[in-house]
Structure formats: structure tokens, C-alpha cells
Protein backbone atom coordinates (compact mmCIF):
# COMPACT_ATOMS: atom_id res chain seq x y z
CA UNK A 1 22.26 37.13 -10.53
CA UNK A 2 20.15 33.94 -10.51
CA UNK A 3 16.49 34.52 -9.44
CA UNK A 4 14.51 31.89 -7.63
CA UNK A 5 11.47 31.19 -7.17
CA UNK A 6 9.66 29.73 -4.04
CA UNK A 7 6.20 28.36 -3.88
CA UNK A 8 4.59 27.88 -0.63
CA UNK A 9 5.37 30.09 2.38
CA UNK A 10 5.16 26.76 5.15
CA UNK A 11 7.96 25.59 6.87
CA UNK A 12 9.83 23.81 3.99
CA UNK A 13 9.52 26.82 1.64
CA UNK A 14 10.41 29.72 4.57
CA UNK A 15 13.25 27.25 5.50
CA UNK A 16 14.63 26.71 2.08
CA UNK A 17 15.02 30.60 1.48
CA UNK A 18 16.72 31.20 5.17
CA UNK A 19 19.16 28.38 3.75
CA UNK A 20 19.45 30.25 0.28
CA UNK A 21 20.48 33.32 1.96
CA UNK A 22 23.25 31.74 4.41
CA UNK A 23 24.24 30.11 1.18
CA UNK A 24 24.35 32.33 -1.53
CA UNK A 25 25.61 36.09 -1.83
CA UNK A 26 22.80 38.65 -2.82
CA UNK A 27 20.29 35.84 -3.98
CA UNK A 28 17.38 36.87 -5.64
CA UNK A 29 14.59 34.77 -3.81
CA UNK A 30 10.81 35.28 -4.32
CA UNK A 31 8.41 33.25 -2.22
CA UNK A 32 4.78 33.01 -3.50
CA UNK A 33 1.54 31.69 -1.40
CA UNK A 34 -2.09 32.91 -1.53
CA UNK A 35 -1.73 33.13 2.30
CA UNK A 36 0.16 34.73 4.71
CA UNK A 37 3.75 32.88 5.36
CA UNK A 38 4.05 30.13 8.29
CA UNK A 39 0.35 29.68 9.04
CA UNK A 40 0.64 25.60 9.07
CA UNK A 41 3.13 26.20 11.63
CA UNK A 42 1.08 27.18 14.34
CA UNK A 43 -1.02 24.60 14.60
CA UNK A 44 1.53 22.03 15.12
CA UNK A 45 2.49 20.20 18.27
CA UNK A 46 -0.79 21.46 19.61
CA UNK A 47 0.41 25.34 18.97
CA UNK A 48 3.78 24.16 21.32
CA UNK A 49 5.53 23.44 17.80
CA UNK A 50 6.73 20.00 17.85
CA UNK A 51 10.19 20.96 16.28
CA UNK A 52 12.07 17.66 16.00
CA UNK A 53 12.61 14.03 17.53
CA UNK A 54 15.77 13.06 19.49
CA UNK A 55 17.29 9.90 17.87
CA UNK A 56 20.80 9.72 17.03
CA UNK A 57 20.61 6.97 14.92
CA UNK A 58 19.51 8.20 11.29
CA UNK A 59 18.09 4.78 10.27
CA UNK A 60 16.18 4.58 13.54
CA UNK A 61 14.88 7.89 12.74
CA UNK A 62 14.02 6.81 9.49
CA UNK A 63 12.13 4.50 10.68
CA UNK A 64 9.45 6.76 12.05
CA UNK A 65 8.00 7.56 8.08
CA UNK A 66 5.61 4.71 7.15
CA UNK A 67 6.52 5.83 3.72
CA UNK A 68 10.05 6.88 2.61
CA UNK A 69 12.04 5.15 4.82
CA UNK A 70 15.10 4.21 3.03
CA UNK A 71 14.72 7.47 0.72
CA UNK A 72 15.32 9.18 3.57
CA UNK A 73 19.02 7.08 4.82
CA UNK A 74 21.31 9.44 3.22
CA UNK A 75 19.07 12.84 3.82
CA UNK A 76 19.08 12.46 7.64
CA UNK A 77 23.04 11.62 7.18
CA UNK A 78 23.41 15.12 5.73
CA UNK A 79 20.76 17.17 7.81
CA UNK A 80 19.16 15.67 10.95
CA UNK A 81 17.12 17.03 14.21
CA UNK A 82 21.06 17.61 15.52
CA UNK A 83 21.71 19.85 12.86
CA UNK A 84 17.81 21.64 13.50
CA UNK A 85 18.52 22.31 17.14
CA UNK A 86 21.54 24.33 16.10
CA UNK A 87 20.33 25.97 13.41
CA UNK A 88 17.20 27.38 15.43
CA UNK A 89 19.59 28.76 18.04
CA UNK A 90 20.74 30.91 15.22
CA UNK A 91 17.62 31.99 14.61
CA UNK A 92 16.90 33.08 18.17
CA UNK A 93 14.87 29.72 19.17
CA UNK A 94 16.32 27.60 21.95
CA UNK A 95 15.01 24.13 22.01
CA UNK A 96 14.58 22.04 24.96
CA UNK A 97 13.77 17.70 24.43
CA UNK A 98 11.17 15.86 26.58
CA UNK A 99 11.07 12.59 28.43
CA UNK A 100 9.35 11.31 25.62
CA UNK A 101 12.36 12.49 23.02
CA UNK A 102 10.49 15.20 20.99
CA UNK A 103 11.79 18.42 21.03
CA UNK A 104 10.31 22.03 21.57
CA UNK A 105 10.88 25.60 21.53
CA UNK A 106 11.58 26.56 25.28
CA UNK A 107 8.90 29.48 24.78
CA UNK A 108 6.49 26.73 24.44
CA UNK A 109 5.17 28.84 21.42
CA UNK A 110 4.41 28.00 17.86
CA UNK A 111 3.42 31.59 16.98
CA UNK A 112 7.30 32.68 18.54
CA UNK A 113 9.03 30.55 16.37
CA UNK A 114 6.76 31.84 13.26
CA UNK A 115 7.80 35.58 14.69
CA UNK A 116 11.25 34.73 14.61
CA UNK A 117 11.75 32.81 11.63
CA UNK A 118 9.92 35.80 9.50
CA UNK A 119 12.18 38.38 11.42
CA UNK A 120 15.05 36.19 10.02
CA UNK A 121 13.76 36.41 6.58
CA UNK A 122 12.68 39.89 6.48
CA UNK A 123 13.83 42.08 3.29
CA UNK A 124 16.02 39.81 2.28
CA UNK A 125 13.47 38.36 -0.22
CA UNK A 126 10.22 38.94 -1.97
CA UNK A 127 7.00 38.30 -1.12
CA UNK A 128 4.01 38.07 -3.67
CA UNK A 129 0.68 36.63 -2.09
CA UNK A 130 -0.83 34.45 -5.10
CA UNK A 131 -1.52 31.30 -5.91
CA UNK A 132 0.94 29.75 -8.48
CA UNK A 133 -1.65 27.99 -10.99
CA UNK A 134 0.27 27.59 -14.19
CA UNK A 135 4.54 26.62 -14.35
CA UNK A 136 6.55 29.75 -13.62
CA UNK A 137 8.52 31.41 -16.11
CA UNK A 138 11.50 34.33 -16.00
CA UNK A 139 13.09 32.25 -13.11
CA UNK A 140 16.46 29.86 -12.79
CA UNK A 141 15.71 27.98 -10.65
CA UNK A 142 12.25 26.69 -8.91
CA UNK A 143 11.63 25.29 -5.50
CA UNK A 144 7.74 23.71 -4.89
CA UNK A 145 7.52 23.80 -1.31
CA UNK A 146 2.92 23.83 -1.09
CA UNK A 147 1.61 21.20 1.02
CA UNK A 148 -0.96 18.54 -0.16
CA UNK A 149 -4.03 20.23 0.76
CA UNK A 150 -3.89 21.62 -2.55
CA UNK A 151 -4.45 18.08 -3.81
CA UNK A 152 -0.42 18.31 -5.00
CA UNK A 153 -2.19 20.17 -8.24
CA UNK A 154 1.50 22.67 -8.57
CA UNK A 155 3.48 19.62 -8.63
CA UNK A 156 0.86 18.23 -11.53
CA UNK A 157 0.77 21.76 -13.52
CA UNK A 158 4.68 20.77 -13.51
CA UNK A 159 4.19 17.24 -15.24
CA UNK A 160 4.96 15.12 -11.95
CA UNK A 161 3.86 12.46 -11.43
CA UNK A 162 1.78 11.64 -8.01
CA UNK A 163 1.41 8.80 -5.51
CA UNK A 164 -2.61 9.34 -4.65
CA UNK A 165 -2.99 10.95 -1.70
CA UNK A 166 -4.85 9.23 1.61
CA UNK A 167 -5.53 10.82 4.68
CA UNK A 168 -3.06 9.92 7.53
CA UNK A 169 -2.63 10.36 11.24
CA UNK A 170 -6.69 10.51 11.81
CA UNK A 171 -8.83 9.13 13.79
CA UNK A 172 -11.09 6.05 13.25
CA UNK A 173 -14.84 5.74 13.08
CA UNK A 174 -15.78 2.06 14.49
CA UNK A 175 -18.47 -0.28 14.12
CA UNK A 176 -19.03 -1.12 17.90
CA UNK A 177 -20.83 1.79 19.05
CA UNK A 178 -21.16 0.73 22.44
CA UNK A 179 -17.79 2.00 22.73
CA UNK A 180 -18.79 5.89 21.88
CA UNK A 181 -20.64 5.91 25.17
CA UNK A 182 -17.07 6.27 26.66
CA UNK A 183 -15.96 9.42 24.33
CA UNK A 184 -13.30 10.68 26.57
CA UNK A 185 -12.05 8.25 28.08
CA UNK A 186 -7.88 7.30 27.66
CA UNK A 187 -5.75 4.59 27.64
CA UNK A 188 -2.41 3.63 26.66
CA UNK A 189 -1.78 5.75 23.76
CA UNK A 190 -6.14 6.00 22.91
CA UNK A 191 -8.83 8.15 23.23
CA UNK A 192 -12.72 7.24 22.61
CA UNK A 193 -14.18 9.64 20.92
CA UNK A 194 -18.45 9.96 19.97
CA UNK A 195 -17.72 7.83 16.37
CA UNK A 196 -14.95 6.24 17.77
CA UNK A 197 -11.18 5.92 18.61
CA UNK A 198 -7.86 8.74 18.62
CA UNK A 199 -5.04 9.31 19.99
CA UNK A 200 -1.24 9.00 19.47
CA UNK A 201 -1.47 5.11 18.96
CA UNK A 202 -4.86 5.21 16.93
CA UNK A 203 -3.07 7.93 14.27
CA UNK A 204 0.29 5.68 13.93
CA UNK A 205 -2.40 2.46 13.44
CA UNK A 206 -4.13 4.90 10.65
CA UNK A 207 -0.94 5.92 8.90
CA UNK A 208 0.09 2.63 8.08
CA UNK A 209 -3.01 1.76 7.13
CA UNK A 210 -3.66 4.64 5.33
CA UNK A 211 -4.50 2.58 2.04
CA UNK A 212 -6.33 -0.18 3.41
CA UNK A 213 -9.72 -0.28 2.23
CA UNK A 214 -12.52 -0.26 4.96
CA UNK A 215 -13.62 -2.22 6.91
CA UNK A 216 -10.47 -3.65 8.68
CA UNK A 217 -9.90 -5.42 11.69
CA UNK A 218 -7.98 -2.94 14.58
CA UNK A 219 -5.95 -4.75 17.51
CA UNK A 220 -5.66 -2.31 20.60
CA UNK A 221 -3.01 -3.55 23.35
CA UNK A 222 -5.08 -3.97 26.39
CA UNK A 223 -4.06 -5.78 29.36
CA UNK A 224 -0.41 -7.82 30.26
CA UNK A 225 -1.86 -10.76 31.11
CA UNK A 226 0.69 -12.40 33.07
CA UNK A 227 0.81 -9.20 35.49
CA UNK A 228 -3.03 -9.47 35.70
CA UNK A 229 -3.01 -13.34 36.57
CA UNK A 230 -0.66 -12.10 39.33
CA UNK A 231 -2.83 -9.44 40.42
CA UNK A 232 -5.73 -12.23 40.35
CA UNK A 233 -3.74 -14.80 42.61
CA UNK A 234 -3.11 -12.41 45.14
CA UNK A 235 -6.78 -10.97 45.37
CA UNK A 236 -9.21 -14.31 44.73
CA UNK A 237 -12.08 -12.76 46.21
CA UNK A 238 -12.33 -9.61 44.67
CA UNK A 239 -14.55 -9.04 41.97
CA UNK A 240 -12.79 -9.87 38.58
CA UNK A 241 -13.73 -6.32 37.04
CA UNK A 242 -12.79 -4.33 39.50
CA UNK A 243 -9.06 -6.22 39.41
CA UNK A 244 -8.52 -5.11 35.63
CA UNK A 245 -9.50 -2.00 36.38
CA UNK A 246 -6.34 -1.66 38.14
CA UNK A 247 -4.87 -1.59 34.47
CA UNK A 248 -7.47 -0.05 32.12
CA UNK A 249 -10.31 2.83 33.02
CA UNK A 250 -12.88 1.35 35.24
CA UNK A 251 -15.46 2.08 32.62
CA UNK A 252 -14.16 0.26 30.02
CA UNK A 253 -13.56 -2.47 32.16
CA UNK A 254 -17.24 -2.86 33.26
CA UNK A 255 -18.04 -2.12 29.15
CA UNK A 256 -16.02 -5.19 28.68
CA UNK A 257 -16.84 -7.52 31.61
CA UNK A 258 -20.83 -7.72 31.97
CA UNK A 259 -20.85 -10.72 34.94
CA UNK A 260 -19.97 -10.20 39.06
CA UNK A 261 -17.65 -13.22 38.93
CA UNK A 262 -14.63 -13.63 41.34
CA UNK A 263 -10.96 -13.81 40.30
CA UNK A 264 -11.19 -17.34 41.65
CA UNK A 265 -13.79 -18.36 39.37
CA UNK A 266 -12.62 -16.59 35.75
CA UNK A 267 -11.54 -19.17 33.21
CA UNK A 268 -8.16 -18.70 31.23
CA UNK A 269 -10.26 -17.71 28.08
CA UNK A 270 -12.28 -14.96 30.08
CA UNK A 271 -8.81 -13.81 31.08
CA UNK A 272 -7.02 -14.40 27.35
CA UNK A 273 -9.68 -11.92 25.71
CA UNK A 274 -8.61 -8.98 27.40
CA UNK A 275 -4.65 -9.14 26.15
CA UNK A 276 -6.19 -7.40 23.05
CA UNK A 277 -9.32 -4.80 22.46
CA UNK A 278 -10.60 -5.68 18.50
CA UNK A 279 -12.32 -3.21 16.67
CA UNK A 280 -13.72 -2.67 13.29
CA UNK A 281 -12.28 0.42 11.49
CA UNK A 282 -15.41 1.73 9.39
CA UNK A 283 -13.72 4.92 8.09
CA UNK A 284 -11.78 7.85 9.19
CA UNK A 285 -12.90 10.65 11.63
CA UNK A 286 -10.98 13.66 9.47
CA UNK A 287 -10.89 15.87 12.22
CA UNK A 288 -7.61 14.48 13.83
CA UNK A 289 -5.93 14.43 10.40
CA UNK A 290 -2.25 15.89 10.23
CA UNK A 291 -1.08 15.15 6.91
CA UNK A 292 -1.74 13.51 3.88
CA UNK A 293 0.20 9.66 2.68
CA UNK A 294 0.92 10.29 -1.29
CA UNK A 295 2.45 12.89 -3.43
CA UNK A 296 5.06 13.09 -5.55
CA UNK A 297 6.46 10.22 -6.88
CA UNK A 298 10.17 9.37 -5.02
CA UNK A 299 11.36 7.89 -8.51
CA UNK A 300 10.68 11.68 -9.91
CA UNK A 301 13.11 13.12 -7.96
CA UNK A 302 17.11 12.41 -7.29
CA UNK A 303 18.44 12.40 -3.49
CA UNK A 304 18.67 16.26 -3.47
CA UNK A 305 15.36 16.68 -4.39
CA UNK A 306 15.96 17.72 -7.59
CA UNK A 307 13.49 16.57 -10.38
CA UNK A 308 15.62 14.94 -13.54
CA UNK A 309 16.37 17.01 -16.49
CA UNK A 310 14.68 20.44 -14.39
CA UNK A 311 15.90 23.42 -12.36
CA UNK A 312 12.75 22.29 -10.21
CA UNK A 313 13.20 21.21 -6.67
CA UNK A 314 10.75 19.57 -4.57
CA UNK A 315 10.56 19.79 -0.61
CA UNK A 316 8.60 18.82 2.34
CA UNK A 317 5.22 16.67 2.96
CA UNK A 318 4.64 17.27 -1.38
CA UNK A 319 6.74 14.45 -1.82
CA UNK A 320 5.73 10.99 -0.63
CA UNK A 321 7.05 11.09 2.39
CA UNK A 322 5.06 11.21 5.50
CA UNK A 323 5.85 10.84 9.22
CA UNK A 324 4.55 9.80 12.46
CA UNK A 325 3.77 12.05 15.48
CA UNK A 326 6.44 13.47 17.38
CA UNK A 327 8.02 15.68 15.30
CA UNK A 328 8.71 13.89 12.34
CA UNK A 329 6.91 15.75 9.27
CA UNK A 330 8.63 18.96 10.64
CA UNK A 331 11.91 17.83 10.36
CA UNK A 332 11.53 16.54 6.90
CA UNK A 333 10.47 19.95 6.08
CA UNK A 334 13.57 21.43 7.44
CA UNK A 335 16.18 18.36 6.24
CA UNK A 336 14.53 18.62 2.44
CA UNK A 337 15.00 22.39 2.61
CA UNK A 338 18.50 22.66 3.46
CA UNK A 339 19.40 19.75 1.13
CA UNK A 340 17.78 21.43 -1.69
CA UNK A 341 18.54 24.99 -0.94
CA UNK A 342 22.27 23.43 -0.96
CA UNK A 343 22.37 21.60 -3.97
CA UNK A 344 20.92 24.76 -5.83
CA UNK A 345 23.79 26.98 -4.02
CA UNK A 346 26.73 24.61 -5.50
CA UNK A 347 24.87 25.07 -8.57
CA UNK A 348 24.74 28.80 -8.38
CA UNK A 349 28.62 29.07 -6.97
CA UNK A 350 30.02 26.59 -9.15
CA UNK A 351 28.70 28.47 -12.38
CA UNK A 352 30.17 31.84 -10.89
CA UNK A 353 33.68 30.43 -10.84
């Protein structure tokens, strides 16, 4: 009977070995972690559990991962969010997709789907809490399935070779602190914040980003200008703030506009400068990070995940790979689990015949 071994207990690693069992008659799976299994998983989608992204279209969906984009072609052509939504069903977690296309559990519950992905798993493998420091020995075949908060130093004890690893999907610390006076304050896709700016627009600006050097130059989409020289030709007396803050939050607009001047009398440059708000990126607020750019190199590893010339497979956000928000780090942890856990199950069957 093979034996395999499994280290990490996230999402990728419990995923591979739910996969290995479907797959594989009596396997022989032991799953090793210093903490207790599925922990990253509840703080995702803001505890809701952001499962997946509805987009048909595998290269659109691709698209989504500042870094390995066309790696990742072929792996959502053999496992994609389609294939996720099913599989959870089977696992007692019904999904349900909002406006916005990402997809969640219908209980709403991060900690649910933990419960019921462990009660899927349970004694049908092994669990040893400890941290793996050193390569593994007395097993077939080896899945590394840690995330990079452990600075990807498994993956090095292994000989692989990393991509350094940046912060991505945080917020930004800015130069103009005038703006921190407005901490709380939203619009289109950004939050102010006391050092600076956040949001769901700010983190995708920061993840491509994520190795520019600081200081750099930040371009926030403000104001349509040809709906607010509309909006200024129909209202020529009003006060030019208080029309634009029809379209952004009245205090930013009065941060931004400092005179009393009527529509009638605001020149096409005073009107220009608001299409765009520029910033100056100073450094990253860490507290809205999500996941680390880098890891393991993509040229280490074939399109299974499979590292040449080793029974060693490598899965989820250790490689470097790295999604947006909206569900996309999750489902490479599920796509690079089942693609792995399959490749070692022809491996396994194909040796039994």
C-alpha cells in the first residue's frame, strides 16, 4: 500500500486528501501541521468563506491571478469553480453565487464548511500535529500543501527553488495625510483608512504592484466627467462642490475643492482634475494583507504539480500563483489539489495493474 504524506492541514492539503480517498482504495494518507486543520479557512471571505468565482470562461478566469496566468490555462480546463460547486454538494455544502459572481456557502459560514469538510475526512487518514522541518522520509509519495507564512522554508528544506515573496492584497500607507482625516469614508471600490487607503480596488492596485519599489504614483477613478459637465449645465448656480458631491462623499469633495465657486464659473481644468484622485503609495498597511506574491518557482514544477525527477507535489498559494479578491486563491487551492491528488492516483493505480 503506498503511504503519503501531506504537509499543511489548509484548504489545499485537507482538499488533496478528500481527493486521495475518492481516488484511491484504502490509501494510506497522513496529514502533518503544527496547528489544528482548516484554521486559514475561517477567516476568509470575511468568515462567509468566499468559495469560488462564477466565470465560465477558463482564460477569463485566469485572468484574475496577477501572477500565473497562463500556468493556470490548462488547470482550470481540468478543475474549475464548476467542478467546486459540485464537489461541495458532496460534501454536504450547498453554494449559492452573488450579483457580484462570487460564490458562497448558503450557511453563510466559514466555520460550517471547516465542520463539514473535517467530518468528510474523519478516520480515513492520520493526523500528526508537527511541524515538518527537515524532508520526510518512509513515504511514496509527498504532497507540500503549507502556505507562505512560513516564509515557503518546507518547499526550501526540499531544494526548490523560490520566487521572493511580497506582500499582496494590502492596503497602502500614503503620503498626503490630509486624506487620513477621512478614515472611513468609501468610494467606488476604496476605503480611507488613518495611514491611508483599502478596499477591494486599493488590494487589486497592491497586487500588481506588489514588487514595485516605494514610492509610486496611485491613480484612483474619481469622477465621469462628461456626466458631471451634464450635471453642471443643468444646475449653473449651485455651488460647484456640492454638484460633485452628487458622485463622490461630500467630504472628500470639500477635501478636494477648497473655493465657493459656481458651476458657471469652474474652468475645464478645475473640472479635468477630478476624473482621477493621485496618490503617493509610501508603503503597505499589512493589516489588510491576504496572501503573499512569490513562492515556488512555476519552472520547478510540471502542469500537475509535480516537481521533476520527485514523488513531491506542490499545491495551493506555495507556488507562485496568487489571486485577486473574490474567491480566487481558494479555488486554486481546490483546482491544484484535485489535479495533484489525481496525477498521484494514476500513479498509484497504474503501478497496481
Amino acid at each position: 500500500m503506498a503511504k503519503i504524506a501531506i504537509i499543511g492541514a489548509g484548504p489545499a492539503g485537507i482538499f488533496c486528501a478528500l481527493k486521495l480517498i475518492e481516488f484511491i482504495k484504502n490509501a494510506d494518507i497522513t496529514i502533518f501541521d503544527k496547528n489544528k486543520p482548516l484554521l486559514t479557512l475561517l477567516p476568509t471571505g470575511n468568515g462567509r468563506c468566499n468559495l469560488s468565482h462564477d466565470e465560465p470562461d477558463n482564460k477569463e478566469f485566469a485572468k484574475f491571478y496577477p501572477r500565473g496566468e497562463k500556468f493556470l490555462y490548462s488547470v482550470f480546463a481540468r478543475y474549475n469553480f464548476e467542478n467546486t460547486v459540485s464537489d461541495f454538494k458532496k460534501f454536504g455544502i450547498n453554494t449559492y453565487t452573488q450579483k457580484d459572481k462570487r460564490i458562497f456557502p448558503e450557511s453563510n459560514s466559514a466555520y460550517d464548511v471547516r465542520i463539514k469538510l473535517l467530518n468528510s475526512i474523519k478516520n480515513k487518514v492520520k493526523f500528526i500535529k508537527k511541524e515538518i522541518t527537515h524532508p520526510l522520509e518512509g513515504f511514496d509519495y509527498t504532497v507540500l500543501a503549507v502556505g507562505l507564512k512560513s516564509g515557503g522554508e518546507p518547499a526550501k528544506k526540499y531544494g526548490l527553488k523560490m520566487t521572493e515573496l511580497r506582500p499582496a492584497l494590502s492596503g497602502l500607507k500614503i503620503k498626503e495625510k490630509e486624506f487620513t482625516a477621512l478614515e472611513g469614508v468609501s468610494f467606488g471600490g476604496v476605503i480611507f483608512t488613518k495611514c491611508g487607503v483599502s478596499g477591494p480596488y486599493i488590494y487589486k492596485l497592491s497586487s500588481y504592484n506588489a514588487y514595485k519599489d516605494f514610492p509610486y504614483e496611485i491613480k484612483i477613478p474619481l469622477i465621469e466627467i462628461e456626466k458631471l459637465k451634464e450635471e453642471m449645465k443643468n444646475n449653473p448656480k449651485k455651488l460647484f462642490k456640492n454638484v460633485v458631491s452628487n458622485f463622490i462623499p461630500k467630504s472628500l469633495a470639500n477635501l478636494l475643492i477648497k473655493n465657493d465657486k459656481q458651476c458657471a464659473n469652474v474652468s475645464n481644468k478645475e473640472i479635468n482634475e477630478l476624473e482621477f484622485l493621485h496618490l503617493t503609495a509610501t508603503g503597505r498597511d499589512n493589516k489588510g494583507e491576504i496572501v503573499h506574491a512569490g513562492g515556488v518557482r512555476l519552472k520547478e514544477i510540471d502542469k500537475n504539480f509535480k516537481v521533476k525527477d520527485k514523488n513531491l507535489w506542490v499545491i495551493g498559494e506555495l507556488n507562485d500563483i496568487d489571486g485577486l479578491t473574490g474567491g480566487f486563491n481558494l479555488q486554486l487551492c481546490w483546482s491544484s489539489a484535485y489535479i495533484a491528488a489525481k496525477d498521484i492516483a494514476d500513479k498509484i493505480n497504474s503501478d497496481d495493474i
